[in-house]
Protein backbone atom coordinates (compact mmCIF):
# COMPACT_ATOMS: atom_id res chain seq x y z
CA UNK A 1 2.52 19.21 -26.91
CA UNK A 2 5.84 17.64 -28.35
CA UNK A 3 4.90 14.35 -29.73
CA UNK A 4 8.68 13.79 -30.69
CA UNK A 5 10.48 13.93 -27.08
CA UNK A 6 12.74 11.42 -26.83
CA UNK A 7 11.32 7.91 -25.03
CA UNK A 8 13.85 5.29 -25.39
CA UNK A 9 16.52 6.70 -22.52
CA UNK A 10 18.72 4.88 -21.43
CA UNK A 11 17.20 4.89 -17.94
CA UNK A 12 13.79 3.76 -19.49
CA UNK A 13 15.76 1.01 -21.05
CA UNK A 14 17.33 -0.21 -17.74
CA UNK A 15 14.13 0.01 -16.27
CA UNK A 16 12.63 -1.77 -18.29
CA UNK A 17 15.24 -4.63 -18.07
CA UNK A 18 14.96 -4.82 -14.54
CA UNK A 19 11.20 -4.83 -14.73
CA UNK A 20 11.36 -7.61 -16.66
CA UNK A 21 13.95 -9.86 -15.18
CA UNK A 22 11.66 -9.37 -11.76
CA UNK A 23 8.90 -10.64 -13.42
CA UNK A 24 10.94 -13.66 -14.99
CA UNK A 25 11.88 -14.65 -11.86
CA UNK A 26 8.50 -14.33 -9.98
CA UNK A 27 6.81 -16.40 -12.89
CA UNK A 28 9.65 -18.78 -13.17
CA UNK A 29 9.98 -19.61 -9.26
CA UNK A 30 6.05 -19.52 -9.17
CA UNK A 31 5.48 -22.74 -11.32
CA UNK A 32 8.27 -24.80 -9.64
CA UNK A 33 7.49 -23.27 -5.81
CA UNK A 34 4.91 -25.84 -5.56
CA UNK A 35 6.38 -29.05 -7.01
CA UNK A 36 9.52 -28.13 -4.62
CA UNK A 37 7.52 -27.61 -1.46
CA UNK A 38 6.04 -31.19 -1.66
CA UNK A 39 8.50 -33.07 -2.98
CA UNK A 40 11.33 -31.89 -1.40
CA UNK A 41 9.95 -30.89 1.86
CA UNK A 42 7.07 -32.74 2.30
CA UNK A 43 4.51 -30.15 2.68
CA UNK A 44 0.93 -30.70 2.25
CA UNK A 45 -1.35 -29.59 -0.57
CA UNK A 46 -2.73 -26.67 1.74
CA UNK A 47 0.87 -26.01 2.51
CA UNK A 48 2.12 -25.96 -0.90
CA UNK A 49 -0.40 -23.31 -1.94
CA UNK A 50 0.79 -21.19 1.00
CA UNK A 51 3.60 -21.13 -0.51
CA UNK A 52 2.72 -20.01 -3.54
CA UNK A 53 0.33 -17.47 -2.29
CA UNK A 54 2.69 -15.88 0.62
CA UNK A 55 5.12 -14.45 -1.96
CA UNK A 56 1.77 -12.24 -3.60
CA UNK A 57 0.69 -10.98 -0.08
CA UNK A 58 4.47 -9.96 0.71
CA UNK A 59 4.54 -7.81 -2.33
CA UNK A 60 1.26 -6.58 -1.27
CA UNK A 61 3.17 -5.22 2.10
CA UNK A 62 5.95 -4.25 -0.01
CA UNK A 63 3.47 -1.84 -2.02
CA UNK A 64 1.51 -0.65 0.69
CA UNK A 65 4.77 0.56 2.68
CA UNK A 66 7.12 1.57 -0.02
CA UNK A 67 6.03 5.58 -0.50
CA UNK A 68 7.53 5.93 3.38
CA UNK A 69 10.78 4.46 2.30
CA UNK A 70 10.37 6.58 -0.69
CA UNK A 71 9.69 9.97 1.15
CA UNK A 72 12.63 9.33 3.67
CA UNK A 73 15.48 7.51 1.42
CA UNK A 74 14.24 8.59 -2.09
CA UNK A 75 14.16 6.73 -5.25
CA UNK A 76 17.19 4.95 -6.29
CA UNK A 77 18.26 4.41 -2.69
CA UNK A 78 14.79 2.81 -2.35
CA UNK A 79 15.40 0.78 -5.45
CA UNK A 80 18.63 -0.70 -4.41
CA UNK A 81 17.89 -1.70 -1.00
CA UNK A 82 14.72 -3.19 -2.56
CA UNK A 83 17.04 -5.47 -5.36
CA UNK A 84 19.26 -6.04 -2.74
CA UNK A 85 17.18 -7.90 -0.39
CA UNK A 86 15.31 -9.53 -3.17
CA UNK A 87 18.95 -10.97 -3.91
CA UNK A 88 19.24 -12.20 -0.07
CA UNK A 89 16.57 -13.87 -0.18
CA UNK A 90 16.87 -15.71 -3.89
CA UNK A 91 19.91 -17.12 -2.15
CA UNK A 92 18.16 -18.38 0.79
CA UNK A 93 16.06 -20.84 -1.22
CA UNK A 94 19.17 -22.62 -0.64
CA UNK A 95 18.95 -22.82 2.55
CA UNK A 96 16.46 -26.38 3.33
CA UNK A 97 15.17 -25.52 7.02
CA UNK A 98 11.77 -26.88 6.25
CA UNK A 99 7.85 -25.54 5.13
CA UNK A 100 8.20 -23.15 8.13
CA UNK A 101 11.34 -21.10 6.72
CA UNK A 102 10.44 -21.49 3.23
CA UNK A 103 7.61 -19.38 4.17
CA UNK A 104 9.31 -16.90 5.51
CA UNK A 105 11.69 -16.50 2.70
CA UNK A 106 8.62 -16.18 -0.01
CA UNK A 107 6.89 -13.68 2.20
CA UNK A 108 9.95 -11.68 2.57
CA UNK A 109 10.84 -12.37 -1.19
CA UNK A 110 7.76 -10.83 -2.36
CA UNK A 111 8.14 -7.97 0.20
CA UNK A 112 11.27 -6.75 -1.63
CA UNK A 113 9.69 -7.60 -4.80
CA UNK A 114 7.15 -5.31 -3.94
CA UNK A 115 9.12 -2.31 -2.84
CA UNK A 116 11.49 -2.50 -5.89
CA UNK A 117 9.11 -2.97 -9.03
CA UNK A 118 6.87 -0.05 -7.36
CA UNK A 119 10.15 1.81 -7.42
CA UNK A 120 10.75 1.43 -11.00
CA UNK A 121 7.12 2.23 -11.95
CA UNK A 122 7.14 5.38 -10.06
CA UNK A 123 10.83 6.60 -11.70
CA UNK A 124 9.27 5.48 -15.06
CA UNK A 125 6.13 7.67 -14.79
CA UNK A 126 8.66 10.39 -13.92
CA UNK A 127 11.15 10.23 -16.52
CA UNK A 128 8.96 9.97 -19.51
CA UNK A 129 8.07 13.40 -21.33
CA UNK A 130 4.27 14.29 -20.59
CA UNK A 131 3.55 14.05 -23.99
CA UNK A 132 4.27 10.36 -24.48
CA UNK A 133 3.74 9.15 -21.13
CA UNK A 134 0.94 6.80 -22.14
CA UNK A 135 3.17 5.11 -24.96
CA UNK A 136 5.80 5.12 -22.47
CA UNK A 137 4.01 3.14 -19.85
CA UNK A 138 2.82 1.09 -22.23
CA UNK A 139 5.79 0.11 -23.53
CA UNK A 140 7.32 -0.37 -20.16
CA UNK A 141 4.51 -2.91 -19.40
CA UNK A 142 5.76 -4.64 -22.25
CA UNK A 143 8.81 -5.75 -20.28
CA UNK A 144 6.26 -7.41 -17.72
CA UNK A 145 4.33 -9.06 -20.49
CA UNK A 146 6.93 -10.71 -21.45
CA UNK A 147 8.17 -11.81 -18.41
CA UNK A 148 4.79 -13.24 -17.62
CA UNK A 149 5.38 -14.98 -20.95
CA UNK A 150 8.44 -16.73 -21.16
CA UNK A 151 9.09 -17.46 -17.18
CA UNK A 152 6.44 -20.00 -17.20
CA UNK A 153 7.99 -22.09 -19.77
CA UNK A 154 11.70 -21.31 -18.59
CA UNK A 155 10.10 -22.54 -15.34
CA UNK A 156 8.24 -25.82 -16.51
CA UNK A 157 11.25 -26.78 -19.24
CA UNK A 158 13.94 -26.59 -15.94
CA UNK A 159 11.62 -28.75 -13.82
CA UNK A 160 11.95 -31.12 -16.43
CA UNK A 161 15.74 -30.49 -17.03
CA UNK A 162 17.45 -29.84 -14.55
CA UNK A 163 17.18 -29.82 -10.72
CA UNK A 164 15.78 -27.45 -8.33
CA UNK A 165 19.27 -26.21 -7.16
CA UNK A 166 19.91 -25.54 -10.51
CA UNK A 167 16.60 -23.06 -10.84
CA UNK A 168 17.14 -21.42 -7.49
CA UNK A 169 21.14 -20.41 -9.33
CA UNK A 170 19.25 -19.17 -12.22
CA UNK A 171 17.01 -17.49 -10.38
CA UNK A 172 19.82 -15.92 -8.50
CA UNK A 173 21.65 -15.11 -11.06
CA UNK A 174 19.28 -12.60 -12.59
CA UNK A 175 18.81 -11.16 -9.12
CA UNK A 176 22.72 -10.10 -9.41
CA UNK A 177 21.66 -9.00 -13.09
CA UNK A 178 18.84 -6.47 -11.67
CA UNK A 179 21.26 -5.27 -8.96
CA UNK A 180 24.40 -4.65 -11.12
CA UNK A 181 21.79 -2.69 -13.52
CA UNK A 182 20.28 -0.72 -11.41
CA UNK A 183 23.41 1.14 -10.45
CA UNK A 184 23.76 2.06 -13.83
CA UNK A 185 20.43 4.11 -13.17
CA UNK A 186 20.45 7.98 -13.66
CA UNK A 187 17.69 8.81 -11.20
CA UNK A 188 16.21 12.53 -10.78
CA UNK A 189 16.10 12.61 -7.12
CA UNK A 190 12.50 15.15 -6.98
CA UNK A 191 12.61 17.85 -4.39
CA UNK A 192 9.89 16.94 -1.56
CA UNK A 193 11.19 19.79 0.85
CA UNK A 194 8.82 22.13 0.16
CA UNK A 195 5.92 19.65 0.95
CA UNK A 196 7.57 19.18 4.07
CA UNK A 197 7.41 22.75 5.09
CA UNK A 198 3.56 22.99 4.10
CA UNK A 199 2.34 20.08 5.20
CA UNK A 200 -1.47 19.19 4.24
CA UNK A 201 -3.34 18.69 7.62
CA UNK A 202 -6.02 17.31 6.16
CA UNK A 203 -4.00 14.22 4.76
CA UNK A 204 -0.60 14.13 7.48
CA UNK A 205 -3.11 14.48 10.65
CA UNK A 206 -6.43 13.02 10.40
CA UNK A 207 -6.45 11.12 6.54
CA UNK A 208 -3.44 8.70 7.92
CA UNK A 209 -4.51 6.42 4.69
CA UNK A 210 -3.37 8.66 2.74
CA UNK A 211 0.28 8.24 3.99
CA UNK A 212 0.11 5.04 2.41
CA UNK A 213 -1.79 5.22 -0.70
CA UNK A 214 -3.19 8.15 -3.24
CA UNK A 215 -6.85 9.23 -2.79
CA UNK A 216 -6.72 10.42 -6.34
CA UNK A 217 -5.43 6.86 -7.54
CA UNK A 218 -8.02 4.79 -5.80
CA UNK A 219 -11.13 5.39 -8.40
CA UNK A 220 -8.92 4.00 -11.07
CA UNK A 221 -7.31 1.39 -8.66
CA UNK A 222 -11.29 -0.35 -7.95
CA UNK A 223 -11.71 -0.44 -11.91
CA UNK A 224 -8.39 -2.24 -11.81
CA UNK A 225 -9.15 -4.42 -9.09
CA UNK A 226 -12.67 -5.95 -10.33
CA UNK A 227 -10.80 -6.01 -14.21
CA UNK A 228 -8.20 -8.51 -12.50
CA UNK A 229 -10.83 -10.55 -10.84
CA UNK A 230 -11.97 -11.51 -14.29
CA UNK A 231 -8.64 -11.84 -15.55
CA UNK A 232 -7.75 -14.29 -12.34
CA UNK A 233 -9.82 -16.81 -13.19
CA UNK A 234 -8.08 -17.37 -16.30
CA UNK A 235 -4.47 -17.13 -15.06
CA UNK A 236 -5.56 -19.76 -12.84
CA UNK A 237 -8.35 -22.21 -13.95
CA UNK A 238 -8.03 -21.97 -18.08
CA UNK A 239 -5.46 -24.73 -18.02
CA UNK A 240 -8.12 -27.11 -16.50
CA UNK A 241 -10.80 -25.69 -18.28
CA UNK A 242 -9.05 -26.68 -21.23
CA UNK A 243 -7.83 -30.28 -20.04
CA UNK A 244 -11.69 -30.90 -19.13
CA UNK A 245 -12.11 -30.36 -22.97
CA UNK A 246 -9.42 -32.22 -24.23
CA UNK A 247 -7.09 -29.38 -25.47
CA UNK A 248 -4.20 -29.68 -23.44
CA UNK A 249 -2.35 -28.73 -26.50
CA UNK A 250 -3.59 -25.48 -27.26
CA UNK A 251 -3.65 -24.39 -23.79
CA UNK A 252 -0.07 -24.47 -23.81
CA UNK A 253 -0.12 -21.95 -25.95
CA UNK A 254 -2.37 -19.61 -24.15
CA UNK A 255 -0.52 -17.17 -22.52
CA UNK A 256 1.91 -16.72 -25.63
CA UNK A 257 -1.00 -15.88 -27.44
CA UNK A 258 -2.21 -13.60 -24.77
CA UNK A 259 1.27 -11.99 -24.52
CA UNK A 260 1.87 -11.42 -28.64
CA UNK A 261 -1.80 -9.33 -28.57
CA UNK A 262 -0.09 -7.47 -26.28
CA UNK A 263 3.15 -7.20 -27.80
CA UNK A 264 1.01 -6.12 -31.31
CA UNK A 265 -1.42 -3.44 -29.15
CA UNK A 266 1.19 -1.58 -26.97
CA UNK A 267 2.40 0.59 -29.51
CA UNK A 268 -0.76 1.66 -31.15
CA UNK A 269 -2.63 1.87 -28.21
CA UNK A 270 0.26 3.43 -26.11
CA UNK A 271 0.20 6.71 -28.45
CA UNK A 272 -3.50 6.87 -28.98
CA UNK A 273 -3.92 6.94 -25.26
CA UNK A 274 -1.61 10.43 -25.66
CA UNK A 275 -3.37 11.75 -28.20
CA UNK A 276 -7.01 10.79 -27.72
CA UNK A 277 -7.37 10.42 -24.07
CA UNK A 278 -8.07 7.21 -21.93
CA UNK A 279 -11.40 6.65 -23.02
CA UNK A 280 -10.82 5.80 -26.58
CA UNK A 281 -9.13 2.87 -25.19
CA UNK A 282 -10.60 1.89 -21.62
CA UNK A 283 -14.24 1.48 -23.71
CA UNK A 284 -13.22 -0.21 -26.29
CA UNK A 285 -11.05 -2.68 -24.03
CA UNK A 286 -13.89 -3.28 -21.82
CA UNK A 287 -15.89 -4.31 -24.27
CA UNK A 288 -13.54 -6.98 -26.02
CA UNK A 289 -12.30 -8.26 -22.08
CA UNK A 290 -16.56 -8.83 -21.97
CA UNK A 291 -16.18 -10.24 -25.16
CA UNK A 292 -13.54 -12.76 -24.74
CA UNK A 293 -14.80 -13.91 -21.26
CA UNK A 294 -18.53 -15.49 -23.27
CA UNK A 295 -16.12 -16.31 -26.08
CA UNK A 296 -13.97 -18.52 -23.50
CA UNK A 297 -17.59 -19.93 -21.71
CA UNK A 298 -18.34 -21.23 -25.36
CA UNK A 299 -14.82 -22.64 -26.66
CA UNK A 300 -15.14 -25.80 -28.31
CA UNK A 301 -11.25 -25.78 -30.36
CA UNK A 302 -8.11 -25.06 -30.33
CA UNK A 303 -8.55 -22.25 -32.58
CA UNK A 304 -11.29 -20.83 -30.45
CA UNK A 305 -9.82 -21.50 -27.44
CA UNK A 306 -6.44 -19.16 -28.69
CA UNK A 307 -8.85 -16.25 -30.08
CA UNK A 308 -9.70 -16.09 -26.53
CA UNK A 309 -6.10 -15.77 -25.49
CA UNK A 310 -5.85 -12.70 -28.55
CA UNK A 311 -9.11 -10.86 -27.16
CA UNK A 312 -8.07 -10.89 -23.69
CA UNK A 313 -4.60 -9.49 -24.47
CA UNK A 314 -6.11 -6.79 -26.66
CA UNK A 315 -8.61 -6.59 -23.77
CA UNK A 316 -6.99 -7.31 -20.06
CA UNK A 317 -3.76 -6.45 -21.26
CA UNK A 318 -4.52 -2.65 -22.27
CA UNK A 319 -6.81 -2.23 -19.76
CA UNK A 320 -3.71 -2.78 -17.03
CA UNK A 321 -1.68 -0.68 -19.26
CA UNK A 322 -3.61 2.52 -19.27
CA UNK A 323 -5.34 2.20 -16.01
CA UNK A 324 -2.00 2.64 -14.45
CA UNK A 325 -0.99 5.45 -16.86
CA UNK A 326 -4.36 7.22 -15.30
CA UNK A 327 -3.33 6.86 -11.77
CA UNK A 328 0.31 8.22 -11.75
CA UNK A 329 -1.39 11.10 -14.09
CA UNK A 330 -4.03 12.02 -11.34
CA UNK A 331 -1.50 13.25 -8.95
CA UNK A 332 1.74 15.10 -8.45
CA UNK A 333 5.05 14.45 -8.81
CA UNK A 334 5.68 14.03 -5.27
CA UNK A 335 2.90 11.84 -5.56
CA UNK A 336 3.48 9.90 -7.82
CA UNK A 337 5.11 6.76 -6.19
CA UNK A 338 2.09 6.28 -4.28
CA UNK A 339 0.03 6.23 -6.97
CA UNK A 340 2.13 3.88 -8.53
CA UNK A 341 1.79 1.80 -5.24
CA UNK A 342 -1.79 2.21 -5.10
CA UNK A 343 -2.58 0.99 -8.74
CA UNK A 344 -0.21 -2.23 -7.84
CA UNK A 345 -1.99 -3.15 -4.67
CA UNK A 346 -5.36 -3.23 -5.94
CA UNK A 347 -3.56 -5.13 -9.44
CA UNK A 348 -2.32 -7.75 -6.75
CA UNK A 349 -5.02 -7.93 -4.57
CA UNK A 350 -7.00 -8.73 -7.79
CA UNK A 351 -4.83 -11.33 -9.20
CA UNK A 352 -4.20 -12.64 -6.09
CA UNK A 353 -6.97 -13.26 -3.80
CA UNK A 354 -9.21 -13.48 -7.22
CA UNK A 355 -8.39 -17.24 -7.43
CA UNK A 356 -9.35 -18.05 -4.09
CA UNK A 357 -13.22 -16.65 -4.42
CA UNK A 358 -13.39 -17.84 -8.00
CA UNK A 359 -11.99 -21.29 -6.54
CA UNK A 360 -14.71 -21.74 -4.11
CA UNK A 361 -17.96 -21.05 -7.12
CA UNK A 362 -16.29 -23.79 -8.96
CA UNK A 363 -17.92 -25.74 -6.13
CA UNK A 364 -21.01 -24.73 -7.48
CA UNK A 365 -20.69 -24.17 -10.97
CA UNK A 366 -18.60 -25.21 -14.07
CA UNK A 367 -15.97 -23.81 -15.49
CA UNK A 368 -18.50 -22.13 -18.58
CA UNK A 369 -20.24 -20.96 -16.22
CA UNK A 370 -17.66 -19.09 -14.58
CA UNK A 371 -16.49 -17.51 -17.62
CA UNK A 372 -20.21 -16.62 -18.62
CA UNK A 373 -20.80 -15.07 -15.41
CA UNK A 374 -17.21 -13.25 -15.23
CA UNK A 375 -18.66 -11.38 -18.68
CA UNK A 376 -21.20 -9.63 -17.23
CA UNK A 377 -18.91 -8.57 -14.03
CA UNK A 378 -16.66 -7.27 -17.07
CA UNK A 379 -19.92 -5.59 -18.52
CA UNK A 380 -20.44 -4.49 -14.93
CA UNK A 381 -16.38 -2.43 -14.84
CA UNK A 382 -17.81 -0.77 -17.97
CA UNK A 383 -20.51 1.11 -15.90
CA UNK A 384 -18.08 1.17 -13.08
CA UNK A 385 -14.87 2.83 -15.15
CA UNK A 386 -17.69 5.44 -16.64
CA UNK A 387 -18.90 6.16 -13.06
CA UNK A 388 -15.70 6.92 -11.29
CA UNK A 389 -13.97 7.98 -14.22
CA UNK A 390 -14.56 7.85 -17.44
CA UNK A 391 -17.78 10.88 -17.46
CA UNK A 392 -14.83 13.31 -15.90
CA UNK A 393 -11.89 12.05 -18.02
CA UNK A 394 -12.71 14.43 -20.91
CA UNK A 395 -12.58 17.62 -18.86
CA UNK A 396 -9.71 16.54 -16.45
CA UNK A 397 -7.50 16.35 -20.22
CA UNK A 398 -8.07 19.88 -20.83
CA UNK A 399 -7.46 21.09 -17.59
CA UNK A 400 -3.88 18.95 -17.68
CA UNK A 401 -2.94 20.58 -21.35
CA UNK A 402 -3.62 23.96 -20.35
């Protein structure tokens, strides 16, 4: 195994820059989306979080669909088609036709979303030696992390700056950015021919899910999906979890916190994960995303309240990380963007329909006790990760470095 093959390519880089400058503007539009909808076209509060939530299920489309474009048009063709609709429609926020069209343009928004950061996931997971792919991919999430990190407050200091024309140019902006990159892209178009002519029967005729997502991602992808459950009801409710407690303050702070655990994990973790296997990690990670969850139930100050934020980046934030390095590893090549696709969907789903279950036990419970009782569904992934997983992950190693 050659520990030393070279990582930081210059397609990795780009990659990574586009990655990230999706992410900005998906975080950045998402905390100003809201605000727009009702004060500038009236909408209602039900409305309003239509809004908001349309753009996740379009990228949940654009996930579930993008391994056809992939198999017909291939990767960088996908890719660009992909950053150049989500450039259409960043200009159509101009466009004030009311609640009904702004709609359609999130929807459609997070379709291409969907399709392109998929893309550049799956020619990540291909480009990186085998050696270092877990590093890789952990670095690469990096780019996300700190997307998630700085286009909230690029988002909330605008709002408060400048107007919403002026947000929907920046916004538009960076879409050129991500186009213009990705031209600059090298990609390795893989050979798919030969699947063609010996097609599987048992997944082209009578699995047809399979045409859309990876059987051999999906164990992986339901660890992911309960993880980001958990994780959901932070992104969403901490803020007024932390106003109910008076610290407004430190929850500003919050995700920053989250993101520099993150930021000081990646590496480490990224290589063990190479060396070690995923276990050494997922375990570990499981534990501390537990942890942090009866941590957050019990928070009393500031400084409390932010050693949450560290645990659940060291927890939450690896556990995305390497779950996603174990799905594109547990097929083939050809494969691969649909594993990619697969881990995303169930990533989404999580973080985006999370909230809305989560919302409705707040009606019968406080916000402690959702964190309390989010701990033991974390305790509960443990079992789950070992189950579909973890027991085999040992074996499957040796049998992939023979």
């Amino acid at each position: 195994m050659n520990s030393k093959a070279r990582l930081w390519t210059q397609n990795f880089i780009l990659c990574s820059a586009i990655n990230f400058q999706l992410v900005l503007i998906f975080y950045l539009l998402v905390v100003v989306i809201v605000g727009y909808a009702v004060s500038e076209l009236a909408a209602s509060t039900a409305q309003a979080g239509l809004v908001s939530g349309l753009f996740i299920v379009g990228t949940l489309i654009g996930r579930l669909l993008v391994g056809k474009f992939l198999t017909k048009f291939g990767r960088k063709t996908t890719l660009i088609v992909g950053l150049i609709g989500f450039l259409i429609f960043s200009i159509l926020y101009f466009i004030h036709l009311g609640i009904g069209f702004l709609l359609f343009v999130r929807c459609f928004h997070g379709f291409m979303m969907g399709m392109a950061s998929t893309v550049l996931g799956t020619i990540i997971a291909q480009i990186l030696p085998p050696s270092r792919r877990g590093e890789g991919i952990g670095y690469y999430s990096m780019s996300s992390t700190l997307g998630t990190a700085i286009g909230p407050f690029l988002g909330i200091w605008l709002m408060f700056n400048v107007g919403y024309e002026a947000i929907f140019s920046i916004s538009t902006a960076i879409a050129i950015s991500c186009l213009i990159t990705s031209f600059f892209l090298k990609v390795p178009e893989f050979i798919t021919s030969q699947q063609d002519k010996h097609p599987q029967p048992d997944i082209v005729k009578t699995d047809w899910i399979a045409q859309f997502i990876e059987p051999k991602a999906l164990p992986i992808a339901i660890v992911i999906f309960i993880a980001s459950i958990c994780y959901s009801g932070v992104l969403s409710f901490v803020h007024f979890y932390a106003k109910s407690l008076d610290l407004v303050g430190a929850a500003t702070f919050f995700f920053l916190m989250y993101s520099l655990a993150i930021l000081v994990s990646r590496p480490f973790t990224g290589r063990l994960l190479d060396k070690k296997g995923e276990n050494i990690i997922m375990y570990p990670a499981l534990i501390i995303l537990a942890a942090s969850l009866f941590l957050l139930s019990q928070v009393h100050n500031a400084g409390m309240l932010l050693l949450c934020a560290a645990l659940l980046g060291f927890g939450f934030g690896n556990i995305q990380s390497v779950c996603q390095t174990i799905a594109v590893k547990s097929t083939s090549v050809e494969r691969m963007g649909l594993a990619t696709s697969t881990f995303f969907i169930f990533l989404d789903a999580g973080l985006g329909f999370g909230p809305f279950f989560i919302g409705k036990l707040l009606d019968y419970m406080s916000y402690s006790h959702l964190y309390f009782y989010s701990g033991f569904i974390a305790i509960l992934c443990i079992v789950l990760y070992f189950t579909l997983h973890g027991k085999n992950a040992s074996q499957k190693r040796k049998i992939v470095n023979i």
